[in-house]
N, C-alpha and C. Protein backbone atom coordinates (compact mmCIF):
# COMPACT_ATOMS: atom_id res chain seq x y z
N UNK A 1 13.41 -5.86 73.88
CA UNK A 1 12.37 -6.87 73.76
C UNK A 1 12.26 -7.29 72.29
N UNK A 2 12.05 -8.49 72.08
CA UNK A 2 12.23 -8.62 70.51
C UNK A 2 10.50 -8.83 70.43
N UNK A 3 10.65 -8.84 68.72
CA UNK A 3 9.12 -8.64 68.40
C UNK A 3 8.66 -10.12 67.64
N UNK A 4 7.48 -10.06 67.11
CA UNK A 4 6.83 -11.25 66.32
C UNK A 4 5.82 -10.34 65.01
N UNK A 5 6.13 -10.75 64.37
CA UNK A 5 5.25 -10.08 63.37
C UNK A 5 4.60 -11.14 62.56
N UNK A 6 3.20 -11.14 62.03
CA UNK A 6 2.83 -11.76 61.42
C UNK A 6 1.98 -11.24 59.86
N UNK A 7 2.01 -11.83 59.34
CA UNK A 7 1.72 -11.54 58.36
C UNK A 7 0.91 -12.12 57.00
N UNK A 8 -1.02 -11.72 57.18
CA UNK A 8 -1.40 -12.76 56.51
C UNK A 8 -1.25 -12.18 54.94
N UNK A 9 -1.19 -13.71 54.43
CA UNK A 9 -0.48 -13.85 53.06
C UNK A 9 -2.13 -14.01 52.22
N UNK A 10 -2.18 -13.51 50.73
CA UNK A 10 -3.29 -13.37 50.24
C UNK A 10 -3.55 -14.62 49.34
N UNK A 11 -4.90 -15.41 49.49
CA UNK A 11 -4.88 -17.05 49.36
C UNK A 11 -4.05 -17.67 49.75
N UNK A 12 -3.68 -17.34 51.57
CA UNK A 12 -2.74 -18.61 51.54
C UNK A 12 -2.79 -18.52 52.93
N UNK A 13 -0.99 -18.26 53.96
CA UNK A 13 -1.04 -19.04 55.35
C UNK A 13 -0.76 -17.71 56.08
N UNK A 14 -0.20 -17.82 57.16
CA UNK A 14 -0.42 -16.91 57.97
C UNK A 14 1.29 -16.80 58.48
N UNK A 15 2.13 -15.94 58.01
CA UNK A 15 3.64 -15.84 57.87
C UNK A 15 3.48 -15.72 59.28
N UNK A 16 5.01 -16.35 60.44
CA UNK A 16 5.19 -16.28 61.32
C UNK A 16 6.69 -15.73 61.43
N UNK A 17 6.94 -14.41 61.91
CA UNK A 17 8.50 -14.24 61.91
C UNK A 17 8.70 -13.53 63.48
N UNK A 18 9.93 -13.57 63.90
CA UNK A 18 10.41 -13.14 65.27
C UNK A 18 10.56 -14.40 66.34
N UNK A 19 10.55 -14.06 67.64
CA UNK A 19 10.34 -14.68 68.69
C UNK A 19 8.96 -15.31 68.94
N UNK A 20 9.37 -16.27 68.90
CA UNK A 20 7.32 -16.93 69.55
C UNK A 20 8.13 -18.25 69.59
N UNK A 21 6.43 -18.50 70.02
CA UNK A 21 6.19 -20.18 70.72
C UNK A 21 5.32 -20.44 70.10
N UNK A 22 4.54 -21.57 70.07
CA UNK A 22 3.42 -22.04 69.02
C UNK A 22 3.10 -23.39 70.57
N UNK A 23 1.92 -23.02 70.48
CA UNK A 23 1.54 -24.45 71.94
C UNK A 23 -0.10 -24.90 71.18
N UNK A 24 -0.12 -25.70 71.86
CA UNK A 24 -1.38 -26.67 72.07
C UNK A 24 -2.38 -26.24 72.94
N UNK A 25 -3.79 -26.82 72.75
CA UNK A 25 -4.18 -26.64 73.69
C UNK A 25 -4.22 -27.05 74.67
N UNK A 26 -3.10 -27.74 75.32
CA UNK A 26 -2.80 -28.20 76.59
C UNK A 26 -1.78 -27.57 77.09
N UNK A 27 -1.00 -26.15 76.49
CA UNK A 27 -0.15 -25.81 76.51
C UNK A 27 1.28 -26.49 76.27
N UNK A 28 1.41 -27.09 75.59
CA UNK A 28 2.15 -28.20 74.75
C UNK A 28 2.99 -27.64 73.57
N UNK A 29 4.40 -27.29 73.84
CA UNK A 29 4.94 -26.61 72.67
C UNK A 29 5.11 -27.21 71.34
N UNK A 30 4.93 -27.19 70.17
CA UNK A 30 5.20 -27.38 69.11
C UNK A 30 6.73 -27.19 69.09
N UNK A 31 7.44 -28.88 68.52
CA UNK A 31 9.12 -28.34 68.53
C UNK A 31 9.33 -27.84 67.19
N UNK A 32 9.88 -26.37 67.04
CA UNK A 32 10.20 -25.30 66.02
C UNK A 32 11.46 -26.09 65.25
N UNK A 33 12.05 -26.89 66.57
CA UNK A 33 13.84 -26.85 66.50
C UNK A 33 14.61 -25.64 66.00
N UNK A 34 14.34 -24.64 66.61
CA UNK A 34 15.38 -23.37 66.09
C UNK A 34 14.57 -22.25 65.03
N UNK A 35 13.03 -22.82 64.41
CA UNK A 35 12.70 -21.72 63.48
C UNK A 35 12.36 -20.89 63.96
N UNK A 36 12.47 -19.25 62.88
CA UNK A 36 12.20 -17.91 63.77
C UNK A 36 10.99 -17.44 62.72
N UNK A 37 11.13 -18.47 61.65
CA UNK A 37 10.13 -17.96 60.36
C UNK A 37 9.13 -19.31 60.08
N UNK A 38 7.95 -19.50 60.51
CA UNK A 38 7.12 -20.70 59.85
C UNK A 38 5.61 -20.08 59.88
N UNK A 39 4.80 -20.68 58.74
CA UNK A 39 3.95 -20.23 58.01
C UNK A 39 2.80 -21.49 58.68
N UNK A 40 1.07 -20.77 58.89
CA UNK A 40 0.32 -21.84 59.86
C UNK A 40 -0.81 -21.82 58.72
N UNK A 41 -1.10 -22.71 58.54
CA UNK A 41 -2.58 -22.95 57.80
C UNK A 41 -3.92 -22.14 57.68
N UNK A 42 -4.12 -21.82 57.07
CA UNK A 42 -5.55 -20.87 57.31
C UNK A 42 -6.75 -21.29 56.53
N UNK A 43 -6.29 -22.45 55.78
CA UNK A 43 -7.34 -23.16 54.77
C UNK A 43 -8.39 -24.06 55.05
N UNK A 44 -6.93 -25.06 56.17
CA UNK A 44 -7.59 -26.09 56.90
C UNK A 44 -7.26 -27.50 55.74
N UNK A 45 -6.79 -27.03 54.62
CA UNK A 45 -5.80 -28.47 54.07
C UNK A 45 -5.07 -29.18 54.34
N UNK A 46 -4.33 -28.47 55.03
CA UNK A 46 -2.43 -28.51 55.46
C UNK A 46 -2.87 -30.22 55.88
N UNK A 47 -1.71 -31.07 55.33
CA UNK A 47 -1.62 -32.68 55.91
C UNK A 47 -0.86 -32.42 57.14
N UNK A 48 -0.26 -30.80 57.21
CA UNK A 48 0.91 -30.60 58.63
C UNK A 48 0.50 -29.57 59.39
N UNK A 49 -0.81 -29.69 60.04
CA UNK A 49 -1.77 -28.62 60.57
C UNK A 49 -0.85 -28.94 62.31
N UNK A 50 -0.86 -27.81 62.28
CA UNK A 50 -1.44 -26.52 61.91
C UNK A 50 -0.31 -25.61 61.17
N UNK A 51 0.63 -26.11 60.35
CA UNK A 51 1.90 -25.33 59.45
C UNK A 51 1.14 -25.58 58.12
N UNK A 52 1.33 -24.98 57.39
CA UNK A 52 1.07 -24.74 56.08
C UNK A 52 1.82 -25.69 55.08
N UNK A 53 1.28 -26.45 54.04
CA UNK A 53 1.78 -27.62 53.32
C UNK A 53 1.65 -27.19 51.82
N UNK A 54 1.29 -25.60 52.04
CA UNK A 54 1.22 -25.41 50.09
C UNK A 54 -0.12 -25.70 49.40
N UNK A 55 -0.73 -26.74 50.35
CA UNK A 55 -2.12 -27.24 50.12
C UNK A 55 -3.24 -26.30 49.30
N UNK A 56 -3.09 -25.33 49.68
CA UNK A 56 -4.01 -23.94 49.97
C UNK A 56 -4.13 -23.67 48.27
N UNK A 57 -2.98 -23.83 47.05
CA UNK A 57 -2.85 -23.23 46.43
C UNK A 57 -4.14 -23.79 45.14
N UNK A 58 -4.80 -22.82 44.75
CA UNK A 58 -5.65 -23.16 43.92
C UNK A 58 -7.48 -23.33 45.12
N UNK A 59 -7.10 -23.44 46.11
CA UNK A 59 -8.29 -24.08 46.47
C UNK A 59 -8.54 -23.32 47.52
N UNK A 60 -7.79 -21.70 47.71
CA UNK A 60 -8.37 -20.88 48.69
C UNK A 60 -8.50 -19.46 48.71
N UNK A 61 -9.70 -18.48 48.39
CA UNK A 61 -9.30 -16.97 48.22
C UNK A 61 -9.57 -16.06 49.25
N UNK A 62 -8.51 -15.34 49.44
CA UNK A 62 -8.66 -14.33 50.05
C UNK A 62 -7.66 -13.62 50.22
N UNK A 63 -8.21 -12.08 49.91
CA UNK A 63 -7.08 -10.97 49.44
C UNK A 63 -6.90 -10.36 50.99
N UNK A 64 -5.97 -10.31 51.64
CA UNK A 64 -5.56 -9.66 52.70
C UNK A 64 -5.65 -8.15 52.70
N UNK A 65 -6.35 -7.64 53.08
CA UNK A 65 -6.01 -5.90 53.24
C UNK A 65 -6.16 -5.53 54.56
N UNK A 66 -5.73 -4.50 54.96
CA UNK A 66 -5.49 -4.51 56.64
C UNK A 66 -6.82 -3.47 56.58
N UNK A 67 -7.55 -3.77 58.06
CA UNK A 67 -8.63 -2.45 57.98
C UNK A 67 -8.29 -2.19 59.79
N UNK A 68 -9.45 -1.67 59.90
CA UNK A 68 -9.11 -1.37 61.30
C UNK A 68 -10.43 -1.77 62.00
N UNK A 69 -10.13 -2.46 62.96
CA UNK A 69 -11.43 -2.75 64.18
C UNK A 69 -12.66 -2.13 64.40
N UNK A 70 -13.52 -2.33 65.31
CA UNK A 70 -14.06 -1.42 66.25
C UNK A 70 -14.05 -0.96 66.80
N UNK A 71 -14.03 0.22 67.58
CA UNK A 71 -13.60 0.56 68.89
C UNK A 71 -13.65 -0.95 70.07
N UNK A 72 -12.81 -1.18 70.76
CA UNK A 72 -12.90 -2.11 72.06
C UNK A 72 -14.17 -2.38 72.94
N UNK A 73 -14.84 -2.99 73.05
CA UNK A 73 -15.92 -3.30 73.77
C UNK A 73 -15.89 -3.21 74.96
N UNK A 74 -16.33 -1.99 76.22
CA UNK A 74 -15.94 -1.84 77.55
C UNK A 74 -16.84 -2.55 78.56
């Protein structure tokens, strides 16, 4: 099974690597044409939303550190 990993980037987008799809909310694929690596906006600048345009730089902070959840809500 192949994987997807993502990876948010600190002041910036949200790294996309592996197997995936990217859809709409109409379920509407976004054409990749072949990418296995693209980066999605998290600023809300991007002129190429929802992919990341570099926009971000200077005009967004936040330091990524991984924590851990809550327990799951039953």
């Amino acid at each position: 099974m192949a994987s997807t990993k993502l990876t948010i980037n600190n002041n910036g987008s949200v790294k996309i690597e592996g197997d995936f799809e990217i859809v709409d909310m109409q379920g509407n694929n976004y054409g990749l044409q072949g990418r296995t690596i693209v980066s999605v906006c998290r600023c809300g600048l991007s002129a190429n939303k929802p992919f990341c345009d570099g926009s971000h730089k200077g005009h967004f902070e936040h330091n990524a550190i991984a924590f851990d959840l809550p327990p799951k809500k039953v």
